[in-house]
Protein backbone atom coordinates (compact mmCIF):
# COMPACT_ATOMS: atom_id res chain seq x y z
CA UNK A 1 -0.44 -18.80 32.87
CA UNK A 2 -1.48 -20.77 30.04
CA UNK A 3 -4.77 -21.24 28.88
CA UNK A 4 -6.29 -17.40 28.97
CA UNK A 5 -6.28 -17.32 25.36
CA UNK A 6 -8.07 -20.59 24.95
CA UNK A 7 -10.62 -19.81 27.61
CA UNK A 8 -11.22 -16.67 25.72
CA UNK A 9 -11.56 -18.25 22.34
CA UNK A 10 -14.04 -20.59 24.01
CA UNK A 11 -16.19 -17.98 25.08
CA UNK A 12 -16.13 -15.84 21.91
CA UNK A 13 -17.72 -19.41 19.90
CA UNK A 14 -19.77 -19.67 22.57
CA UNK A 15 -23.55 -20.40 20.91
CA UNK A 16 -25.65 -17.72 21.63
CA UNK A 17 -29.16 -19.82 20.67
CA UNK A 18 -31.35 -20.31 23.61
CA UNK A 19 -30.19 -22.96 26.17
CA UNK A 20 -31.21 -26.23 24.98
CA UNK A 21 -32.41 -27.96 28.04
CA UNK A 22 -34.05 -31.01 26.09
CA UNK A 23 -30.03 -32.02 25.31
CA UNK A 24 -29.64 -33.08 28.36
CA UNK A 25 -32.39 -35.80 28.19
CA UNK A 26 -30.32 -38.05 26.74
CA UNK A 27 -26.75 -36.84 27.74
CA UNK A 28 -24.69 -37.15 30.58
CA UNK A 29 -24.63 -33.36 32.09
CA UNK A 30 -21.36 -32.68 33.83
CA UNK A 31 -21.03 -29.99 35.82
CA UNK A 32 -18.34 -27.08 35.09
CA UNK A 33 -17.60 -28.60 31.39
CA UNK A 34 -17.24 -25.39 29.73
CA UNK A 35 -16.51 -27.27 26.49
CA UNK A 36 -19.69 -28.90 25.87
CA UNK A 37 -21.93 -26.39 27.43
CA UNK A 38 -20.36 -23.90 25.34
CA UNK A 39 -22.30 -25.63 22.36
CA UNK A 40 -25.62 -25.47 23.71
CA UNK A 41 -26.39 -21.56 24.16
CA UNK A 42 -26.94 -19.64 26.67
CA UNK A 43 -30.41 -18.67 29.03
CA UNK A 44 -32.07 -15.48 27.95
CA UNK A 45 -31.23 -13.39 30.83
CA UNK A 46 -27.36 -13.78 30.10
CA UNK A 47 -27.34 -13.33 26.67
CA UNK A 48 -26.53 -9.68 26.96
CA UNK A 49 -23.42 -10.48 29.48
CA UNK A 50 -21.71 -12.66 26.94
CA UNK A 51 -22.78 -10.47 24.09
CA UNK A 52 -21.04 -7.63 26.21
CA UNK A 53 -18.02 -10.38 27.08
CA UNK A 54 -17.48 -11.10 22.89
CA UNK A 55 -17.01 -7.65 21.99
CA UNK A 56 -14.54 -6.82 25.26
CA UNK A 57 -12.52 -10.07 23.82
CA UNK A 58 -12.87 -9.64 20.78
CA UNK A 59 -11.25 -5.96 21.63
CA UNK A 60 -8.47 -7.41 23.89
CA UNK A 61 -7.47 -10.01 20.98
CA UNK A 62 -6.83 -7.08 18.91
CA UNK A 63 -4.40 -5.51 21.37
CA UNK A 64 -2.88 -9.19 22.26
CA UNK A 65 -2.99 -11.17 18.66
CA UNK A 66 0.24 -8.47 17.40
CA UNK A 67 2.27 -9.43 20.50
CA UNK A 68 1.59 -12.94 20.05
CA UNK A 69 2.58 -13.00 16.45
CA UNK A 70 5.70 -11.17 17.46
CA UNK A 71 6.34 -14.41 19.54
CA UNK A 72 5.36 -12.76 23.06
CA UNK A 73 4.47 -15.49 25.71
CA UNK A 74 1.31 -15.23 26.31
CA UNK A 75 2.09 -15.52 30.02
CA UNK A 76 3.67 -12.31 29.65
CA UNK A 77 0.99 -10.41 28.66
CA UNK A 78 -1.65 -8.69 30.78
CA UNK A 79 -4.41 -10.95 32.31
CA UNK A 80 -7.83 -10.64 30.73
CA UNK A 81 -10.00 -9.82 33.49
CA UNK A 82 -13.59 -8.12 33.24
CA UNK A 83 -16.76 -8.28 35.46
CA UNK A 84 -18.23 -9.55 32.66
CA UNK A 85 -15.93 -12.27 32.53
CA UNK A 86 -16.12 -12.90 36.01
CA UNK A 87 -20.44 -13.09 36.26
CA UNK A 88 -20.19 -15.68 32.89
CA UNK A 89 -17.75 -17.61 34.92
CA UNK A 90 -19.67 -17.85 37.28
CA UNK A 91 -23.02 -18.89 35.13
CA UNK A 92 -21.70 -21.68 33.43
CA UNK A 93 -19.85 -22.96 36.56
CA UNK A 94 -22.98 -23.09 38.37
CA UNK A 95 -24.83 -24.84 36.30
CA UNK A 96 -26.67 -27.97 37.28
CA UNK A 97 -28.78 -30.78 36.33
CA UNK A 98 -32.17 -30.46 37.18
CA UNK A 99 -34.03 -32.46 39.84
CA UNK A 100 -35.31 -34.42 37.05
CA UNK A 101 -32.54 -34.80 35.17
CA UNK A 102 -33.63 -33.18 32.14
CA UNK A 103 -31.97 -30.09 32.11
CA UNK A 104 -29.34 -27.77 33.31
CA UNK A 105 -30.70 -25.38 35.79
CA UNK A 106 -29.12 -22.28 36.77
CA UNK A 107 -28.16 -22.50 40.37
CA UNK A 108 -30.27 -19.52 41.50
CA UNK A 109 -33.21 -18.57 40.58
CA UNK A 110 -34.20 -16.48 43.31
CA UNK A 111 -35.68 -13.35 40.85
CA UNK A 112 -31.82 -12.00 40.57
CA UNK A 113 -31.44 -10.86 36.70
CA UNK A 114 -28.31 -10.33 35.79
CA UNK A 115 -26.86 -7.50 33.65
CA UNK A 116 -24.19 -6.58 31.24
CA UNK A 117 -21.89 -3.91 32.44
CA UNK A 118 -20.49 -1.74 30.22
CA UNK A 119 -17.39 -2.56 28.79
CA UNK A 120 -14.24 -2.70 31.20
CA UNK A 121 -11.08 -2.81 29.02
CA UNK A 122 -8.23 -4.69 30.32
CA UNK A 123 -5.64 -1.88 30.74
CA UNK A 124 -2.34 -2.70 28.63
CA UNK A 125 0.80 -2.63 30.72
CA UNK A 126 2.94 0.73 30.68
């Protein structure tokens, strides 16, 4: 599986300023693009989710960078997967443009508030 580790290093930059809905005024908001959204922060209620989601990667990089260096594949090491990881996914996948066009709106908004769990290592393989 290639890819983790970029994915990972993606959400570790992520910006973690307020969402800035005015960007979208004048850019073309596409749905899912991890890349660019990345750059334009995060909404207050999951701030503490990717705050909690940096410091699990940033704690899996330290058990994976060694093996990696050593020339490990990186499909051969264990998969990164946290519940963090899973509810971020899941934010900045459901993003969309507003009815207006003006902004990214989280896909629910139905009083829900999201909250970091603690920290779920990945377990390293036997």
């Amino acid at each position: 599986m290639q890819g983790c580790i970029n994915e990972l290093n993606l959400i570790l930059n992520w910006s973690e300023e307020p969402f800035d809905e005015d960007y979208y005024k004048d850019h073309e908001f596409v749905a899912g693009d991890a890349q660019e959204l990345s750059k334009h922060g995060v909404h207050a209620e999951y701030l503490p989710i990717l705050q909690a989601l940096k410091a699990e990667i940033r704690e899996y990089f330290v058990w994976a960078a060694p093996q990696l260096a050593a020339g490990k594949d990186e499909s051969q090491l264990t998969l990164f997967s946290t519940i963090n990881l899973h509810i971020f996914q899941t934010y900045y996948g459901g993003l969309r443009p507003s009815a207006d066009g003006s902004a990214a709106a989280r896909a629910s908004r139905n009083g829900w508030k999201p909250r970091a769990l603690p920290s779920s290592r990945t377990p390293s393989p036997p």
